[in-house]
C-alpha atoms as a PDB file:
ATOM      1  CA  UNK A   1      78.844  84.092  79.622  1.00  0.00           C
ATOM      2  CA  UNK A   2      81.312  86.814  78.566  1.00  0.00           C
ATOM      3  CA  UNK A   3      83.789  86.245  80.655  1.00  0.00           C
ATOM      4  CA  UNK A   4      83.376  82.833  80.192  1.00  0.00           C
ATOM      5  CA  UNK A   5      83.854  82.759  76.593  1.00  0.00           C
ATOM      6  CA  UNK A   6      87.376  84.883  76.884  1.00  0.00           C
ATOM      7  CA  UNK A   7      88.771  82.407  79.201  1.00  0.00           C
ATOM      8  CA  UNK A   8      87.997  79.323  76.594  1.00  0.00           C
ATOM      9  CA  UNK A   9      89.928  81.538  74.028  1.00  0.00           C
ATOM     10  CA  UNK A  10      92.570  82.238  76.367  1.00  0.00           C
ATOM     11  CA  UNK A  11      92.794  78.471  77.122  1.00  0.00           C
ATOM     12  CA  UNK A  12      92.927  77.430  73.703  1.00  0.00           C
ATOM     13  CA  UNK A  13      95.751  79.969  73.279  1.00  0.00           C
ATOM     14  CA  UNK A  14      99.215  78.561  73.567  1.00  0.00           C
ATOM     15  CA  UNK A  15     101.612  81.925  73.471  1.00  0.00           C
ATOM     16  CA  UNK A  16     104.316  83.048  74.255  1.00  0.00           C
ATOM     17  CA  UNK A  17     105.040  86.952  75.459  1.00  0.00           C
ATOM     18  CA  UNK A  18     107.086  89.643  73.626  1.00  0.00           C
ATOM     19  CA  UNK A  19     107.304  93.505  73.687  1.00  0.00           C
ATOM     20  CA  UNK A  20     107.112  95.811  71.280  1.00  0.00           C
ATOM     21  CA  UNK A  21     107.234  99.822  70.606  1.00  0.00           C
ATOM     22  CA  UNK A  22     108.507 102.769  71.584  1.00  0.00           C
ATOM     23  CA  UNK A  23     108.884 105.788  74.850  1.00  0.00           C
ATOM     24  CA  UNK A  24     106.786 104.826  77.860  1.00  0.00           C
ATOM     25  CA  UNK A  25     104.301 102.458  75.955  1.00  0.00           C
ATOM     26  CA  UNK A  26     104.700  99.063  76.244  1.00  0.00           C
ATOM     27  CA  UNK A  27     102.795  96.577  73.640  1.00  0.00           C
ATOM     28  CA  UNK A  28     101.824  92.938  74.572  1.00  0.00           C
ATOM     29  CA  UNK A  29     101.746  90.375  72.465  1.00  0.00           C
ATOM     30  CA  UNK A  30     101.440  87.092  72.291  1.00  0.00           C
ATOM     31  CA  UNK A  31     102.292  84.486  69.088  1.00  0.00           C
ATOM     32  CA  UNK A  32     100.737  80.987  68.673  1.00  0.00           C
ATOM     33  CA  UNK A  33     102.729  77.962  68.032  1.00  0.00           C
ATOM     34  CA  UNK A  34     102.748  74.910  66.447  1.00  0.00           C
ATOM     35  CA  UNK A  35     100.691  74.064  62.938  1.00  0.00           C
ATOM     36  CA  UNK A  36     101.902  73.066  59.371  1.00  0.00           C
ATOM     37  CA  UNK A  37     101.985  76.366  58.921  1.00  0.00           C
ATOM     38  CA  UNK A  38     104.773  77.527  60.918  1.00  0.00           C
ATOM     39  CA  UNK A  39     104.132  80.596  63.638  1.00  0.00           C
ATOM     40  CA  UNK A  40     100.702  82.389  63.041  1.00  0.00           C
ATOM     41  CA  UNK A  41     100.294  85.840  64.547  1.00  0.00           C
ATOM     42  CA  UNK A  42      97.398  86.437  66.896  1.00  0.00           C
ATOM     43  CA  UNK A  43      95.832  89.196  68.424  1.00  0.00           C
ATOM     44  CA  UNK A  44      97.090  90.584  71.054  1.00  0.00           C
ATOM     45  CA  UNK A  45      95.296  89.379  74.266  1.00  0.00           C
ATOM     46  CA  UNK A  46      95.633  89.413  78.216  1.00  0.00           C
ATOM     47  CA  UNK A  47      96.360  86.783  80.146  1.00  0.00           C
ATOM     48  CA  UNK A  48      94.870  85.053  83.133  1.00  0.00           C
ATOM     49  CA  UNK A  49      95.502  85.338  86.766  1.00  0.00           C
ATOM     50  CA  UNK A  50      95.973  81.934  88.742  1.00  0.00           C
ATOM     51  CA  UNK A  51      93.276  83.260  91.199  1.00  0.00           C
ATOM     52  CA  UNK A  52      91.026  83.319  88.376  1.00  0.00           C
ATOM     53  CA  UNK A  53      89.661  86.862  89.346  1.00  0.00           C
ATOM     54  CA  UNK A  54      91.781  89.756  87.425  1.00  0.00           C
ATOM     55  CA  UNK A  55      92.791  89.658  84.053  1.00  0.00           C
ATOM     56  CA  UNK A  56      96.101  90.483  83.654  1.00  0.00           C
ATOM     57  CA  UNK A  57      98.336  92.347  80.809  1.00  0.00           C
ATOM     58  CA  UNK A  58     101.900  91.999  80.322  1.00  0.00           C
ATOM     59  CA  UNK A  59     104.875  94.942  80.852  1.00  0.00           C
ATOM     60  CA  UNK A  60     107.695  92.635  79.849  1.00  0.00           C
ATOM     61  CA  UNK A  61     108.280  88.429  80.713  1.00  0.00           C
ATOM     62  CA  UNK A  62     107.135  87.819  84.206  1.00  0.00           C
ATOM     63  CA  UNK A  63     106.029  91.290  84.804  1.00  0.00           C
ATOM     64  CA  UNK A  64     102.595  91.910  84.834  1.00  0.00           C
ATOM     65  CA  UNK A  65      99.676  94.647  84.883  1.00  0.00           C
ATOM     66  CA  UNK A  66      96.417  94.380  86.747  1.00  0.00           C
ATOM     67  CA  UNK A  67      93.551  95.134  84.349  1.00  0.00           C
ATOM     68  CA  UNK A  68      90.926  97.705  84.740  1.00  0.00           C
ATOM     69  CA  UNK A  69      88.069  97.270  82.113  1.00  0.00           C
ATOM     70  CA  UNK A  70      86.253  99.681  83.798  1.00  0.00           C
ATOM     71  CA  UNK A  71      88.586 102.800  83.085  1.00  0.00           C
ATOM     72  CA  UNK A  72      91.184 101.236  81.720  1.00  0.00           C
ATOM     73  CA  UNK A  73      93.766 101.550  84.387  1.00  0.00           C
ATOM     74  CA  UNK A  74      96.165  99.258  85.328  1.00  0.00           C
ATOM     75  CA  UNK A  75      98.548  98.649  88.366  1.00  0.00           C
ATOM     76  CA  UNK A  76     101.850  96.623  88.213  1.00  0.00           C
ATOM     77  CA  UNK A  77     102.115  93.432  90.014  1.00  0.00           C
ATOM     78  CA  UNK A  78     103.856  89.837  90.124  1.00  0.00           C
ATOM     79  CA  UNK A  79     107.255  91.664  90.263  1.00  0.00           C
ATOM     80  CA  UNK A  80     109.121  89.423  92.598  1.00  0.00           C
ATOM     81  CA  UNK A  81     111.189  87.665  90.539  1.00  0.00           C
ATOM     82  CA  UNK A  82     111.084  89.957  87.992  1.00  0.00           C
ATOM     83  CA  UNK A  83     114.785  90.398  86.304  1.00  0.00           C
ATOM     84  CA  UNK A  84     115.627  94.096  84.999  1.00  0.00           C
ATOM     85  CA  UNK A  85     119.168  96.184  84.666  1.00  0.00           C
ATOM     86  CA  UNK A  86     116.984  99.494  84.998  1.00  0.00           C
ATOM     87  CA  UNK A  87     113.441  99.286  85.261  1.00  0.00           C
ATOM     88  CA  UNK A  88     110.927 101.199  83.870  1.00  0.00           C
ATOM     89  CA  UNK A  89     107.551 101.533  84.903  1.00  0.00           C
ATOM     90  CA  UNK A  90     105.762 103.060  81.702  1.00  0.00           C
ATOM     91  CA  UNK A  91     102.892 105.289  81.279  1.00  0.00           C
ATOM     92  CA  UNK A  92     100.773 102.892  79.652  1.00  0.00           C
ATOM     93  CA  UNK A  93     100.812  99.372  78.354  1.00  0.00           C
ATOM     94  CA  UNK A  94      98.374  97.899  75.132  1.00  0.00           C
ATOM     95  CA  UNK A  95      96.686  94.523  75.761  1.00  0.00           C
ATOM     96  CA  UNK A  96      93.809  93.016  73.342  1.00  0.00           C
ATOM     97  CA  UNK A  97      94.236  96.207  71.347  1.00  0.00           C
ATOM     98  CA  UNK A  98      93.207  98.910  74.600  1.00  0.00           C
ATOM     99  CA  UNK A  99      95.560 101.454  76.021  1.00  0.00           C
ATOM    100  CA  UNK A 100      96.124 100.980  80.097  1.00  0.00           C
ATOM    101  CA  UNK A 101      96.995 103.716  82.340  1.00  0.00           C
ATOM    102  CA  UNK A 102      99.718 102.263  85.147  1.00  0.00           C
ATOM    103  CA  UNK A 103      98.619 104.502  87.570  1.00  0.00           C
ATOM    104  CA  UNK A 104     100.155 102.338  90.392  1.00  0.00           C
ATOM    105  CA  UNK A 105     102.665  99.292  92.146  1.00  0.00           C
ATOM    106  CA  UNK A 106     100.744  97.267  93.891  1.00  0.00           C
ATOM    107  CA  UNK A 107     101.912  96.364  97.485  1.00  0.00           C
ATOM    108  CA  UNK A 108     104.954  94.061  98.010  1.00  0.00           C
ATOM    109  CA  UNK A 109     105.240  93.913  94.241  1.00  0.00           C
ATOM    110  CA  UNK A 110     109.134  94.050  93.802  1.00  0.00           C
ATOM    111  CA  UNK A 111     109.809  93.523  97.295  1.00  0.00           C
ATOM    112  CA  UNK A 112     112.995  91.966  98.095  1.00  0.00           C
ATOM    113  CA  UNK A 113     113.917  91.337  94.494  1.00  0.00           C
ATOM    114  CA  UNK A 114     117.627  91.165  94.200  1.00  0.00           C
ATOM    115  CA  UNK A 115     117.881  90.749  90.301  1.00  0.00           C
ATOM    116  CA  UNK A 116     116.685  94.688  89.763  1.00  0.00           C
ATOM    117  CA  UNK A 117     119.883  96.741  89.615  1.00  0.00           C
ATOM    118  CA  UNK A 118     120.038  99.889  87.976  1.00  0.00           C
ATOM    119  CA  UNK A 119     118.040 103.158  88.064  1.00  0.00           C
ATOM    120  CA  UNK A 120     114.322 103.174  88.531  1.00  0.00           C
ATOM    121  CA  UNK A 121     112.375 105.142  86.460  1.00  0.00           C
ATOM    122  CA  UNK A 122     108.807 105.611  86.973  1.00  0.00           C
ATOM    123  CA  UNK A 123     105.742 106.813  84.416  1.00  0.00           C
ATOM    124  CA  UNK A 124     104.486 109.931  84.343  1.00  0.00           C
ATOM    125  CA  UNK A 125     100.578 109.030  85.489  1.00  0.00           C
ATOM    126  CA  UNK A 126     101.414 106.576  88.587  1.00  0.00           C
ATOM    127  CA  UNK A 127      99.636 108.097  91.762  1.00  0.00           C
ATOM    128  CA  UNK A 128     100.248 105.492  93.877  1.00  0.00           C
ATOM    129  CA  UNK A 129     103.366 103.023  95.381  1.00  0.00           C
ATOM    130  CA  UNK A 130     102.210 100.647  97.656  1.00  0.00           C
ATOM    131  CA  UNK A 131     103.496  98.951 100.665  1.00  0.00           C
ATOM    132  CA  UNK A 132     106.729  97.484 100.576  1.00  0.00           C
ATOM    133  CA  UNK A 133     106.521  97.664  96.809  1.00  0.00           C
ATOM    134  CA  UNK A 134     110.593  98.088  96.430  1.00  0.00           C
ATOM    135  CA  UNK A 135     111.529  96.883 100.129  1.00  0.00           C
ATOM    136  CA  UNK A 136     114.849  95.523  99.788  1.00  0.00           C
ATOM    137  CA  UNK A 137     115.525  96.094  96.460  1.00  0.00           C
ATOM    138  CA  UNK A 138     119.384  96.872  97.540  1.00  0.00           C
ATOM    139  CA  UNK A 139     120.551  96.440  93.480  1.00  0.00           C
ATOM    140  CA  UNK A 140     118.435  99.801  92.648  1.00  0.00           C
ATOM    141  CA  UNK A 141     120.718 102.699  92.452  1.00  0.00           C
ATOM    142  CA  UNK A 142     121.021 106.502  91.343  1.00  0.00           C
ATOM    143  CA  UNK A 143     118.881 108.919  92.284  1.00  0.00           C
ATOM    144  CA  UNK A 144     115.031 108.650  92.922  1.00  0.00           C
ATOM    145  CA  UNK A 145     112.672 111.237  91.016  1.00  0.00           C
ATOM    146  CA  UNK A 146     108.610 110.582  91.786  1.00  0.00           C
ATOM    147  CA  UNK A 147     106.269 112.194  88.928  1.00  0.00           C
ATOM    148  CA  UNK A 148     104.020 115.043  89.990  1.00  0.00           C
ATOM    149  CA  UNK A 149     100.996 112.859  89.986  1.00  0.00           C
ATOM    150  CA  UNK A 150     101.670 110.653  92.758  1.00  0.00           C
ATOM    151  CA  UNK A 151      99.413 111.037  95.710  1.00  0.00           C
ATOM    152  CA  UNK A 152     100.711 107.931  97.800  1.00  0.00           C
ATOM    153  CA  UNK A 153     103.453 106.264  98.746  1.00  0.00           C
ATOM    154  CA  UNK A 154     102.751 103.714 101.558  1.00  0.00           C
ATOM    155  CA  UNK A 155     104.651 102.334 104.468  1.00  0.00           C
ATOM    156  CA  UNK A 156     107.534 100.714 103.819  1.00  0.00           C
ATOM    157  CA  UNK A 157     107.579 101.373 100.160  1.00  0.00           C
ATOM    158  CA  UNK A 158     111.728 102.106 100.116  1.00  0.00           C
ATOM    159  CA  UNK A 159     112.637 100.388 103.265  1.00  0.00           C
ATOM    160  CA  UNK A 160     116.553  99.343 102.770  1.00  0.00           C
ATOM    161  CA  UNK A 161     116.836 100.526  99.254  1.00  0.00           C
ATOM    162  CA  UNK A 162     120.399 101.145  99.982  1.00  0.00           C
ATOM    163  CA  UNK A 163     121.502 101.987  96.648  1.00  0.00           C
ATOM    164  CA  UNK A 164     119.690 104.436  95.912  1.00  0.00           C
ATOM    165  CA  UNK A 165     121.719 107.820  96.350  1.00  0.00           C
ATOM    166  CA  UNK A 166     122.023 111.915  96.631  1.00  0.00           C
ATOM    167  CA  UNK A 167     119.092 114.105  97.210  1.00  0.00           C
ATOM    168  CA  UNK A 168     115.729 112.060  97.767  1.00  0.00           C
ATOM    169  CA  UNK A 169     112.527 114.846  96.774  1.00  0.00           C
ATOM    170  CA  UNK A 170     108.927 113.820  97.485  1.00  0.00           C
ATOM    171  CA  UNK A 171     106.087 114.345  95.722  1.00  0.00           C
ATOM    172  CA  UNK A 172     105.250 117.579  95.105  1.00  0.00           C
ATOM    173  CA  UNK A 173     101.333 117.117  94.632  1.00  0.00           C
ATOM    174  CA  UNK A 174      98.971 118.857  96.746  1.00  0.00           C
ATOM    175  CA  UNK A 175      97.312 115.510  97.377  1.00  0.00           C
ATOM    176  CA  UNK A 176     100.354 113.917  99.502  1.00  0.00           C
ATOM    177  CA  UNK A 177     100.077 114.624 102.415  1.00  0.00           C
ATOM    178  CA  UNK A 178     101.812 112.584 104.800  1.00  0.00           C
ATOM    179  CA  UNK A 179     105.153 110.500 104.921  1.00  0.00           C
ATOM    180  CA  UNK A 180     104.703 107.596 105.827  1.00  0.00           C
ATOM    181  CA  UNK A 181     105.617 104.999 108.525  1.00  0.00           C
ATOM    182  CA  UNK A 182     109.481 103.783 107.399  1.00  0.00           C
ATOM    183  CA  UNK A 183     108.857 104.613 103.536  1.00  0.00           C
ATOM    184  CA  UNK A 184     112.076 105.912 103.646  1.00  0.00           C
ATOM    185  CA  UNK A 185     113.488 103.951 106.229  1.00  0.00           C
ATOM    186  CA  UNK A 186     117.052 102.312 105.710  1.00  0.00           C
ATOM    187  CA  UNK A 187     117.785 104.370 102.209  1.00  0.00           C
ATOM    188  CA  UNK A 188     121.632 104.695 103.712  1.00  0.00           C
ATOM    189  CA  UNK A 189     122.486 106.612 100.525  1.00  0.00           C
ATOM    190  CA  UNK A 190     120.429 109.114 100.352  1.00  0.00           C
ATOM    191  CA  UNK A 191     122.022 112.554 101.503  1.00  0.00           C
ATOM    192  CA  UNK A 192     119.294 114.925 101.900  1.00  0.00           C
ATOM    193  CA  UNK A 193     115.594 115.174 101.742  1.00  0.00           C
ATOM    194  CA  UNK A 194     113.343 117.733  99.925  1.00  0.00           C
ATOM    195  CA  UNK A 195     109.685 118.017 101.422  1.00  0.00           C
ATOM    196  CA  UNK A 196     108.510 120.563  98.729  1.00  0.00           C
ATOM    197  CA  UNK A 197     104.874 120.079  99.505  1.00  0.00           C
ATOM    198  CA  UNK A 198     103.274 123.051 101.618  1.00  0.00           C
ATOM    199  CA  UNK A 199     100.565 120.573 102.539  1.00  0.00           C
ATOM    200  CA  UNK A 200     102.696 118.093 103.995  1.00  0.00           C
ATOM    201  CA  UNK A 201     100.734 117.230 107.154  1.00  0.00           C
ATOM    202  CA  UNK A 202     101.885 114.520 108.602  1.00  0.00           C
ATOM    203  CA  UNK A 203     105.240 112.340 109.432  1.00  0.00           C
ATOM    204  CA  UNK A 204     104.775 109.197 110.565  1.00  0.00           C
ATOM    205  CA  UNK A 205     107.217 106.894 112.928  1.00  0.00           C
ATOM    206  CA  UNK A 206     110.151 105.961 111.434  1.00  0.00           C
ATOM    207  CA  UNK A 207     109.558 107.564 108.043  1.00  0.00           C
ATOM    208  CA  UNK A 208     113.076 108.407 107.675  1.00  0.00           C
ATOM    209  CA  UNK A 209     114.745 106.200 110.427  1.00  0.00           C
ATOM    210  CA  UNK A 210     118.212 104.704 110.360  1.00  0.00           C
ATOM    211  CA  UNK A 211     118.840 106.508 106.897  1.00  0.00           C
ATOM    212  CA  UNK A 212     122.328 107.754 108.233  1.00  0.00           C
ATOM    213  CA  UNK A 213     123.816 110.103 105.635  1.00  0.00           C
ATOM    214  CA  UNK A 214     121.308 112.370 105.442  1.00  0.00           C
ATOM    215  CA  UNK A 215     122.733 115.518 106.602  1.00  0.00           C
ATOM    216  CA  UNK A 216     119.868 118.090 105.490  1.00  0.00           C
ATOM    217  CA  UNK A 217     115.946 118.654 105.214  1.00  0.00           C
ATOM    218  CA  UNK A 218     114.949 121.306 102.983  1.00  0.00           C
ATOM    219  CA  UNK A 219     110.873 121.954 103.538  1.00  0.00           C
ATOM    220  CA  UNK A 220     107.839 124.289 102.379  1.00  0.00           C
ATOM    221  CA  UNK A 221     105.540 123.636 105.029  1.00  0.00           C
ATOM    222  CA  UNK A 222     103.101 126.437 105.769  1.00  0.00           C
ATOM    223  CA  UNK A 223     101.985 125.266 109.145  1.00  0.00           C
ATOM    224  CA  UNK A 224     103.745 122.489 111.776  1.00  0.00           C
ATOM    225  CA  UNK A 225     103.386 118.711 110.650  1.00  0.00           C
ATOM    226  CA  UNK A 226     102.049 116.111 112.882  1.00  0.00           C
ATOM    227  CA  UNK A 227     104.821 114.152 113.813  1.00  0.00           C
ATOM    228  CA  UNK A 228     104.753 110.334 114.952  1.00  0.00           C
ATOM    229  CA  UNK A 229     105.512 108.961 118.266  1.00  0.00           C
ATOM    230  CA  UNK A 230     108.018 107.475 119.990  1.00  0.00           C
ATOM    231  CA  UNK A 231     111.649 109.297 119.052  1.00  0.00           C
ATOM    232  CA  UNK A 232     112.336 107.109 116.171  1.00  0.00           C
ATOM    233  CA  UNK A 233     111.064 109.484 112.568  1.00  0.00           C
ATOM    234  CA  UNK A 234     115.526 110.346 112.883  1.00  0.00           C
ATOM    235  CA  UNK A 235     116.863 107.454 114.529  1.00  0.00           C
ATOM    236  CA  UNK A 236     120.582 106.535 113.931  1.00  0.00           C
ATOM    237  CA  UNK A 237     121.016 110.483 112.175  1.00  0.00           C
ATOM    238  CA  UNK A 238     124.311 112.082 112.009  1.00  0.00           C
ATOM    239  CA  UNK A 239     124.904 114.210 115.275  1.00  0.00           C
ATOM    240  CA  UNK A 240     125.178 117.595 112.580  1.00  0.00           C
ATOM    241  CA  UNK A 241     123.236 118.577 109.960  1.00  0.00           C
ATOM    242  CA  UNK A 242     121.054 121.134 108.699  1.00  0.00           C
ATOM    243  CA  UNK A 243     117.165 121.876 108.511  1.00  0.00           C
ATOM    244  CA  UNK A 244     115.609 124.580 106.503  1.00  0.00           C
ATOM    245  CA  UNK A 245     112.124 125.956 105.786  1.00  0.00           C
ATOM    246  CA  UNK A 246     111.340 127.996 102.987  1.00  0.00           C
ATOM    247  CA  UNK A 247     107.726 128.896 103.702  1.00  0.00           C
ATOM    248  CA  UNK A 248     108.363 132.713 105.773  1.00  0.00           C
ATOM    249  CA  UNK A 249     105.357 131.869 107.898  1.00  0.00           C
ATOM    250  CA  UNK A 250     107.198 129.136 109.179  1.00  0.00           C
ATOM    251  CA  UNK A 251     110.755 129.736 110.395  1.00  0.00           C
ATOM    252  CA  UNK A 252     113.509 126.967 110.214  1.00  0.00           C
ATOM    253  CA  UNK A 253     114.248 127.422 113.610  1.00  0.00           C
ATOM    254  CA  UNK A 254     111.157 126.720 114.543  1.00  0.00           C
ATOM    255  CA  UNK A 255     110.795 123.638 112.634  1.00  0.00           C
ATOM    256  CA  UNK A 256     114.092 122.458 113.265  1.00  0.00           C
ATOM    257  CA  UNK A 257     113.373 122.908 117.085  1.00  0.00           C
ATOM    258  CA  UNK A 258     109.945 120.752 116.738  1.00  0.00           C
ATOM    259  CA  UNK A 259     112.540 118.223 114.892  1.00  0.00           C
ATOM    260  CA  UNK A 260     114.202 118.028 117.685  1.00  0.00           C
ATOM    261  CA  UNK A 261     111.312 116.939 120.148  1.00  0.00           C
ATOM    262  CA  UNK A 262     111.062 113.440 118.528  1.00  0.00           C
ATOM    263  CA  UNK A 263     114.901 112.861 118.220  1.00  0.00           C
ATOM    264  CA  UNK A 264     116.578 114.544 115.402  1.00  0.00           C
ATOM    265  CA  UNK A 265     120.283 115.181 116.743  1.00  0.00           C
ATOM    266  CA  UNK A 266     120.781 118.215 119.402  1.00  0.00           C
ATOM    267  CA  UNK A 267     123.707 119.584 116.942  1.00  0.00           C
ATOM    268  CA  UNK A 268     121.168 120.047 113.644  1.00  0.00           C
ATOM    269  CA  UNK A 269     120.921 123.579 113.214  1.00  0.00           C
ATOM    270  CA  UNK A 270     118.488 125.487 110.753  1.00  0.00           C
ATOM    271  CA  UNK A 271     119.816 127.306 107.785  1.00  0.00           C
ATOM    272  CA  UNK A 272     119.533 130.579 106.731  1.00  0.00           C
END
């Protein structure tokens, strides 16, 4: 009866969106029309999904947040056609009067959108980018910097962000542990990768494949990653480069030789 009640109000509501405030938090609102009055302020309120199963807060125009009643979380969705010169994915948003932590991008959110240019700048509490979130987003440039809490960042997340440039550095959080399958696949303008996180386990098939300018890995792993099959985590490198690892237990050489097994170029060599 609850929820039903909130969707008559929301249907009665005829709004448009704006947004308001300050740093990383992000204030929806919406303002009725119409009336001999003129334009009344309302409360601030979320809107409605079309699948008529999440309710739904607003980050700017078309761009949307996922509502979590429950703990009052929120990921980012319905970013498609989402037009930005620099986005900004902030900490939290405000919707019906109730702070929302984005702690994520949902999966194919922004994926091929060709109207975000600019650098991308994410909040400080997002743990997790899903798949194909920013795949194809070629406008997005300058360099990428994650936040410390991110645990995932799913296949495919970065595919063909080709604009994106310099030194690419991965999460840092004891919780990610693996690279996954082509999330950094097709970034032609990255240079160089950082792997700071000793408990990097894993790196998937094609994680970094066909990204041909990078000329250097700098790790911290502790112990040797499991590596993914089939010659293709370096495809298309540079014949020369550089791989260094800054854990002593684990020598560069040694992890530039198991580099080596599943294709990275015969003339890398590890640094001192």
């Amino acid at each position: 009866m609850i929820m039903k009640n909130r969707r008559i109000k929301l249907l009665k509501l005829l709004g448009i969106t704006a947004v308001i405030g300050g740093g990383s938090t992000l204030v929806a609102l919406t303002t009725s029309c119409g009336g001999s009055g003129g334009d009344t302020p309302e409360p601030p309120v979320a809107g409605y999904s079309q699948d008529g199963t999440n309710w739904v807060g607003y980050i700017s125009g078309s761009l949307t947040c996922i509502l979590n009643d429950t703990n009052h979380t929120c990921v980012v969705s319905n970013g498609n056609s989402y037009v930005a010169s620099g986005l900004i994915i902030p900490d939290t948003i405000i919707s019906n009067r109730t702070s929302y932590t984005v702690v994520g991008v949902n999966p194919g959110c922004f994926q091929s959108n060709k109207n975000l240019t600019g650098q991308l700048t994410f909040g400080n509490n997002l743990t997790t980018i899903g798949a194909s979130s920013f795949r194809g987003c070629t406008g997005l440039t300058g360099q990428l910097t994650f936040p410390n809490g991110i645990t995932s960042i799913q296949h495919d997340a970065f595919y063909s962000c080709t604009g994106i440039t310099g030194q690419l550095t991965l999460p840092s959080n004891p919780a990610y542990t693996t690279v996954t399958d082509s999330s950094f696949s097709f970034m032609t303008s990255i240079t160089s990768v950082v792997m700071s996180a000793a408990n990097i386990t894993s790196i998937e098939s094609s994680a970094f494949a066909m990204s041909t300018n990078i000329t250097a890995f700098v790790c911290d792993f502790a112990s040797a990653p499991t590596l993914g099959t089939g010659n293709n985590i370096f495809n298309g490198f540079k014949p020369v480069g550089t791989v260094q690892n800054l854990n002593g237990a684990y020598s560069s050489a040694t992890l530039c030789a198991l580099f080596k097994t599943v294709g990275l170029p015969a003339g890398w060599t590890p640094a001192s």
